[in-house]
N, C-alpha and C. Protein backbone atom coordinates (compact mmCIF):
# COMPACT_ATOMS: atom_id res chain seq x y z
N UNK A 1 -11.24 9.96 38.02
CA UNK A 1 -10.75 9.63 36.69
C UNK A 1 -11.91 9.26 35.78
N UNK A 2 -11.66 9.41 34.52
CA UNK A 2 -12.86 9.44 33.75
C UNK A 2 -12.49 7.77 33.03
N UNK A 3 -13.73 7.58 33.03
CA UNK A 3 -12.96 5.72 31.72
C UNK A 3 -12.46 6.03 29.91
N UNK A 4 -11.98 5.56 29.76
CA UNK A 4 -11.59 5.25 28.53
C UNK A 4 -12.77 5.79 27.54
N UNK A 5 -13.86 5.12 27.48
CA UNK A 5 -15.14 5.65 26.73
C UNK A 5 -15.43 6.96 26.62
N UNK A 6 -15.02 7.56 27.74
CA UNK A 6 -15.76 9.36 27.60
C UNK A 6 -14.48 9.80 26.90
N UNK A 7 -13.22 9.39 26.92
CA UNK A 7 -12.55 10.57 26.31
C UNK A 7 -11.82 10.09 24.74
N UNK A 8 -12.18 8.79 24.25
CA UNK A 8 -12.11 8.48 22.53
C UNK A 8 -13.45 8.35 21.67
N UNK A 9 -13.16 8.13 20.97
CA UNK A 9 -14.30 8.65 19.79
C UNK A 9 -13.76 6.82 19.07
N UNK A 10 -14.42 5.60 19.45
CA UNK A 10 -13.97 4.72 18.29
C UNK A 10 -14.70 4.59 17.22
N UNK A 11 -13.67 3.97 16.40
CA UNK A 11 -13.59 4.25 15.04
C UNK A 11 -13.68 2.47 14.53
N UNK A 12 -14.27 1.93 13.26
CA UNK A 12 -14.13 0.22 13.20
C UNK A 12 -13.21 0.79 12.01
N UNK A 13 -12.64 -0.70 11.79
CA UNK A 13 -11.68 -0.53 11.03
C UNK A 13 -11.55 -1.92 10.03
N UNK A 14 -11.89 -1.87 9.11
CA UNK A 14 -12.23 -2.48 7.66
C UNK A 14 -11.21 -3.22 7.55
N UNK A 15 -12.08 -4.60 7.17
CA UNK A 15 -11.13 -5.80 6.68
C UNK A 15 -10.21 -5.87 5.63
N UNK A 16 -10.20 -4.77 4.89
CA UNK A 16 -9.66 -4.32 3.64
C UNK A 16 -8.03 -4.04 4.05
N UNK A 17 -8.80 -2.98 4.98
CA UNK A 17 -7.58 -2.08 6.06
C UNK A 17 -6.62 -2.58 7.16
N UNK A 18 -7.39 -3.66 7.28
CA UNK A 18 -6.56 -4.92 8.17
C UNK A 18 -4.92 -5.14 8.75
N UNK A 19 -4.19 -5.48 6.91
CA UNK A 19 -2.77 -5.68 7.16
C UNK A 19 -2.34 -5.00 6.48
N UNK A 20 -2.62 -3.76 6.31
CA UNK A 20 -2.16 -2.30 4.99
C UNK A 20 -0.47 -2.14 5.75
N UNK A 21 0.18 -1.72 4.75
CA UNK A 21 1.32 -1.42 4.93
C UNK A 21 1.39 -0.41 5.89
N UNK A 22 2.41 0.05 6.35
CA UNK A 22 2.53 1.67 7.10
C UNK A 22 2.49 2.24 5.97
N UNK A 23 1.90 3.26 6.22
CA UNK A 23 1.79 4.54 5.07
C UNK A 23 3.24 5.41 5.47
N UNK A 24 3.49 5.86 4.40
CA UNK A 24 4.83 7.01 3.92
C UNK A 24 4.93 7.84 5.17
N UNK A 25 6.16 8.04 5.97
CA UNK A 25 5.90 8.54 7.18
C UNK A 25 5.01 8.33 8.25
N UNK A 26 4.43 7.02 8.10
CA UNK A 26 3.72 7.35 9.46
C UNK A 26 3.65 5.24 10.13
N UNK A 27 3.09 5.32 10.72
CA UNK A 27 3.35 3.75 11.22
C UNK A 27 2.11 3.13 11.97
N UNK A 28 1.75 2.01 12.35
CA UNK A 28 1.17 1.11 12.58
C UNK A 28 1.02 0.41 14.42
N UNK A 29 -0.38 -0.35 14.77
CA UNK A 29 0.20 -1.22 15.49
C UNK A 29 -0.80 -2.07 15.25
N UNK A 30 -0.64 -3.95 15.45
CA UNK A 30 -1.04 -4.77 15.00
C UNK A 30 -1.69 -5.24 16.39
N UNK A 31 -3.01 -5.94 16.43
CA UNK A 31 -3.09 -7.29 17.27
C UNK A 31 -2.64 -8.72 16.59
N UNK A 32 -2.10 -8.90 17.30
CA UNK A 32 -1.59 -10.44 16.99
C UNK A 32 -2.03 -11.17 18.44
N UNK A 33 -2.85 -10.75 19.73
CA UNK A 33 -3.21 -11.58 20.76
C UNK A 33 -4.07 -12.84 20.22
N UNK A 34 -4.78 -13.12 21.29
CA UNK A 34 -5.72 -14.07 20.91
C UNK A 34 -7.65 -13.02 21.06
N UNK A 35 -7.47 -12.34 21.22
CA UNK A 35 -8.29 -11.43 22.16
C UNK A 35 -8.60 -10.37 21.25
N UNK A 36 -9.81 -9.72 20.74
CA UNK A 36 -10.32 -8.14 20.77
C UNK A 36 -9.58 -7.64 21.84
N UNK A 37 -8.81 -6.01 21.80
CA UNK A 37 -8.28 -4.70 22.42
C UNK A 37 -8.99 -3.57 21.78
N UNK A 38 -8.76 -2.80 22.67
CA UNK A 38 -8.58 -1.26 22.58
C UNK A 38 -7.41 -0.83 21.91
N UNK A 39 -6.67 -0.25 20.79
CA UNK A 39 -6.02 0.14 20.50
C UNK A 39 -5.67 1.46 20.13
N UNK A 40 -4.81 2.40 20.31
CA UNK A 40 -4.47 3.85 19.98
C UNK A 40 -3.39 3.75 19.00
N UNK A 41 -3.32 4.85 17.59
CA UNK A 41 -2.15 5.45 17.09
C UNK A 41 -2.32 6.59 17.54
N UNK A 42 -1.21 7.34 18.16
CA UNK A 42 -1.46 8.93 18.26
C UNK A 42 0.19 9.17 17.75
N UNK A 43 -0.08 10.39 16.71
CA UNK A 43 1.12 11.26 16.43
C UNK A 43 1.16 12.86 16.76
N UNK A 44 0.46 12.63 17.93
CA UNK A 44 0.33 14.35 18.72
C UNK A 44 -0.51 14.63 18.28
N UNK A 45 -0.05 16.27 18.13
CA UNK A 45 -0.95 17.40 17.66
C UNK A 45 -1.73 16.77 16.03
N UNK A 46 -0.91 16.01 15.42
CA UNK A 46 -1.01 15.49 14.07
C UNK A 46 -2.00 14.62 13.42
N UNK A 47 -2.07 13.58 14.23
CA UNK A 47 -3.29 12.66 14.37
C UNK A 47 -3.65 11.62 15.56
N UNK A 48 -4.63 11.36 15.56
CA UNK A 48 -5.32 9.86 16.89
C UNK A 48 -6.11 9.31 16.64
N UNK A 49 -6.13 8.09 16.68
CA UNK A 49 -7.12 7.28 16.04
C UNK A 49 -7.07 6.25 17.09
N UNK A 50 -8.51 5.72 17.51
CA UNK A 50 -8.67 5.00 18.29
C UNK A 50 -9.73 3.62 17.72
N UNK A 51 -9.34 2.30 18.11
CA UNK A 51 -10.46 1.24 17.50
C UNK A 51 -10.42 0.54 17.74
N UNK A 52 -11.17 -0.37 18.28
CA UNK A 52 -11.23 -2.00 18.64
C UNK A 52 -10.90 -3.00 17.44
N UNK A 53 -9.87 -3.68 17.87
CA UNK A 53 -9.29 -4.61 16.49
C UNK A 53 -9.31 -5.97 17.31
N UNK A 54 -9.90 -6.58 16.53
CA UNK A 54 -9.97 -8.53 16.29
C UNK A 54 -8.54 -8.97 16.03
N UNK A 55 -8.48 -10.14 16.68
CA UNK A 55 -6.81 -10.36 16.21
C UNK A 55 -6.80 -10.39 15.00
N UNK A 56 -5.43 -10.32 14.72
CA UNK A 56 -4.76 -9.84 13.05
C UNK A 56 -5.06 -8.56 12.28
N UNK A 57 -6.10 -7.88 12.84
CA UNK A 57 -6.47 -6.72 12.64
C UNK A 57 -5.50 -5.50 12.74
N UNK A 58 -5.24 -4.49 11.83
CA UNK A 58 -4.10 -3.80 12.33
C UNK A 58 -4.90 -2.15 11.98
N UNK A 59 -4.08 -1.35 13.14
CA UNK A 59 -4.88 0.38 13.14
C UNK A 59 -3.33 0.95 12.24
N UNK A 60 -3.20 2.07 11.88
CA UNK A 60 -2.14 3.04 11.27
C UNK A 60 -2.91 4.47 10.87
N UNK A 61 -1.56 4.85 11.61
CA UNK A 61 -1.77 6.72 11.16
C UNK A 61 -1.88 6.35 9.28
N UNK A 62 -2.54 8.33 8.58
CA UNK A 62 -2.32 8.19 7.15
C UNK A 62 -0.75 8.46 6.68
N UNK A 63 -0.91 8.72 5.83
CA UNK A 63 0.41 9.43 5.24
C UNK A 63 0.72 10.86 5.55
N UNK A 64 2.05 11.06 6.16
CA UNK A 64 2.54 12.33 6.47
C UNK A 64 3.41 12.97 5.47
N UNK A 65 3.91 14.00 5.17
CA UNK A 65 4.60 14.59 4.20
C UNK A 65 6.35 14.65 5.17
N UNK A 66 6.23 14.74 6.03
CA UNK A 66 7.89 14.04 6.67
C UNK A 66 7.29 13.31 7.69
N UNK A 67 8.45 12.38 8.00
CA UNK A 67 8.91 10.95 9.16
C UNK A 67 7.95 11.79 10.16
N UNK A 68 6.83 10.67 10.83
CA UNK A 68 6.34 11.12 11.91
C UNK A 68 6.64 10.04 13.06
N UNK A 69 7.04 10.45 14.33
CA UNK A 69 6.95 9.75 15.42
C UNK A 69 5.59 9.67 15.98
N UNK A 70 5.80 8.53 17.25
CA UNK A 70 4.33 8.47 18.24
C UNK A 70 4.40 7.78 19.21
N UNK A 71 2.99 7.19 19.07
CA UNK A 71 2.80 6.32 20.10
C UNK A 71 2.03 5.25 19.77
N UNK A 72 1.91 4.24 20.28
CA UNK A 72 0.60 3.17 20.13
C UNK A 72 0.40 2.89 21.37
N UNK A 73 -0.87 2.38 21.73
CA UNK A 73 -1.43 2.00 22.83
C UNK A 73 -2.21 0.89 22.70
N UNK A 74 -2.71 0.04 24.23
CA UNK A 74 -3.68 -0.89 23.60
C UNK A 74 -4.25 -1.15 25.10
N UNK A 75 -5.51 -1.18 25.34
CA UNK A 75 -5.82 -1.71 26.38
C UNK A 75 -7.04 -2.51 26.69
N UNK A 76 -7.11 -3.49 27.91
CA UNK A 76 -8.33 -4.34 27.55
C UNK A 76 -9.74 -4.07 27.10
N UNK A 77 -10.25 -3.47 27.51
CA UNK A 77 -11.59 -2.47 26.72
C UNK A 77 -11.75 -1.44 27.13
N UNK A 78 -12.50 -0.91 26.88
CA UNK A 78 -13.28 0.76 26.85
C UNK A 78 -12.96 1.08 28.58
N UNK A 79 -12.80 0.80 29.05
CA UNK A 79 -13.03 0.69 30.95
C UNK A 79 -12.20 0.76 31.24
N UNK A 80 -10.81 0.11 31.03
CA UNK A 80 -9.50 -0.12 31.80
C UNK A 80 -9.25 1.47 31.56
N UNK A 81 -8.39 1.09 33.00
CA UNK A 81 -7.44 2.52 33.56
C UNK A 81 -6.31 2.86 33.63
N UNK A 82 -5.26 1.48 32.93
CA UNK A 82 -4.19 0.79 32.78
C UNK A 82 -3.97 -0.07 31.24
N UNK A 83 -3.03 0.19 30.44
CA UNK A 83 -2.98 -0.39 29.62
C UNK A 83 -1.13 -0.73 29.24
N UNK A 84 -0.82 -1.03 27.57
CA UNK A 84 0.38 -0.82 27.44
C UNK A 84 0.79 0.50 26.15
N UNK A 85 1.94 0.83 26.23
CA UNK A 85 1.66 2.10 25.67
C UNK A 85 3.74 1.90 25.13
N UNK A 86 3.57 2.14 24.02
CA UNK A 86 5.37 2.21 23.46
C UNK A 86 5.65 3.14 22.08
N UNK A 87 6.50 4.00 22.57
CA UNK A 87 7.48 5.41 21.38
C UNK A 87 7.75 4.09 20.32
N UNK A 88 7.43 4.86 19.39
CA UNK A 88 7.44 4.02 18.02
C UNK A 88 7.94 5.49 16.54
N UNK A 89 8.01 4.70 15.97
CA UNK A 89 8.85 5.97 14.79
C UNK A 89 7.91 5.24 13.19
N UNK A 90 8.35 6.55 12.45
CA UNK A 90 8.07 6.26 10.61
C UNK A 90 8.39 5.04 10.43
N UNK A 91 7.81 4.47 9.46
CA UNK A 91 7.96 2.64 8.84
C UNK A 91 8.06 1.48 9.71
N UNK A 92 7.61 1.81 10.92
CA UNK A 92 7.56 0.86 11.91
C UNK A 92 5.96 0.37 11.95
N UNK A 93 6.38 -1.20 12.63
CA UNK A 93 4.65 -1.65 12.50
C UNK A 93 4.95 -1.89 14.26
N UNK A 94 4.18 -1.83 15.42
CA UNK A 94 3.90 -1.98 16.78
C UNK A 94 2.92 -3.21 16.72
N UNK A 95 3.88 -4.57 17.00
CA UNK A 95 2.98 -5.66 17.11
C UNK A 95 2.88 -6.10 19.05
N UNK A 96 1.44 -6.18 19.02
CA UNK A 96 1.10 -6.77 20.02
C UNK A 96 1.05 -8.12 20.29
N UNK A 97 1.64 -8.90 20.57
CA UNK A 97 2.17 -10.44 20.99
C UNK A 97 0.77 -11.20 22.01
N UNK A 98 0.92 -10.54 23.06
CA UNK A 98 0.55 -10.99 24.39
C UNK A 98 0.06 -9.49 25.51
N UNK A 99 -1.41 -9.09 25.70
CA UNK A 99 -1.52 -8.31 26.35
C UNK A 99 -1.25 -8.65 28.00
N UNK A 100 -1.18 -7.59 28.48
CA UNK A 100 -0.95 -7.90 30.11
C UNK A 100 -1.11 -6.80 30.86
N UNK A 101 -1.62 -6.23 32.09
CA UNK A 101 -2.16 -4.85 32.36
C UNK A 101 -0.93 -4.45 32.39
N UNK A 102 -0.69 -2.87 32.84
CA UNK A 102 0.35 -2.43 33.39
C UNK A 102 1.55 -2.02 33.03
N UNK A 103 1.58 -1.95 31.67
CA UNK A 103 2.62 -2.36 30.73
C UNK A 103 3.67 -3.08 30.56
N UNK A 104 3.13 -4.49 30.60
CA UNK A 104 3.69 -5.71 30.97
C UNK A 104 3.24 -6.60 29.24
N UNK A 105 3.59 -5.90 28.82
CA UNK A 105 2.58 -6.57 26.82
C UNK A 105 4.13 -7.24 26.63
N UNK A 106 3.62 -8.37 25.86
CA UNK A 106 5.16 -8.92 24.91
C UNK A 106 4.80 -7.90 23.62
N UNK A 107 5.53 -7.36 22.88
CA UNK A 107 5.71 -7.11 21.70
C UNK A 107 6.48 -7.18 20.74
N UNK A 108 6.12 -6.97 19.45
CA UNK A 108 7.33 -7.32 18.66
C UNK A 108 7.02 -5.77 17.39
N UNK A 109 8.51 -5.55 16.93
CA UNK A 109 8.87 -4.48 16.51
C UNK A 109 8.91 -4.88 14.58
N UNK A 110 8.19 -4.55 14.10
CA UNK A 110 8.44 -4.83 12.33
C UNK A 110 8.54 -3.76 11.22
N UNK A 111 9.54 -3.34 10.69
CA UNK A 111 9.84 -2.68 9.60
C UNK A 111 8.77 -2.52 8.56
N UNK A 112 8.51 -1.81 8.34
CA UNK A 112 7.94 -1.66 6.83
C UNK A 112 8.41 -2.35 5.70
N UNK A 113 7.97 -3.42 4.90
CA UNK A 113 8.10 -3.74 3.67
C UNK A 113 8.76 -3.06 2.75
């Protein structure tokens, strides 16, 4: 198995960009731990974005021209082989609570504004 590092490309992600809304069709996931993660948005073929976020820090796909589904992910750093991973939809934000390997994460689910 290969680690985490060889197969994303991270990306930092601006304090600006932090607590941005979900963009029009597309959605979000937040750290709210106490802890720096690894975090993923992927909407398939469509987009993936990968980045280490500081708590309160939040990643999101851009704007899609219709409702996109996905995924978010998050795992302890670049290395782990195990993380948590949850189907998420348009105007949704994917908050991370409490990480835990295995997909054992508390999370919490938030609407778009």
């Amino acid at each position: 198995m290969q680690k985490l590092s060889n197969l994303f490309i991270f990306i930092a992600v601006s304090a600006s960009a932090a607590r941005a809304d979900p963009p029009q069709n597309g959605f979000c996931i937040e750290n709210r731990d106490t802890r720096s993660a690894v975090f993923v948005v992927d909407a398939g073929a469509f987009y993936r974005e990968v980045a280490i976020l500081a708590p309160q820090e939040r990643l999101c796909t851009p704007e899609f021209d219709s409702p996109r589904n996905g995924t978010v992910s998050v795992f302890y750093d670049e290395n782990a082989m195990e993380g948590c991973s949850r189907l998420t939809s348009a105007g949704k934000v994917e908050v991370l609570l409490q990480y835990s390997d295995f997909d054992n994460c508390l999370w919490l689910v938030e609407d778009a504004q």
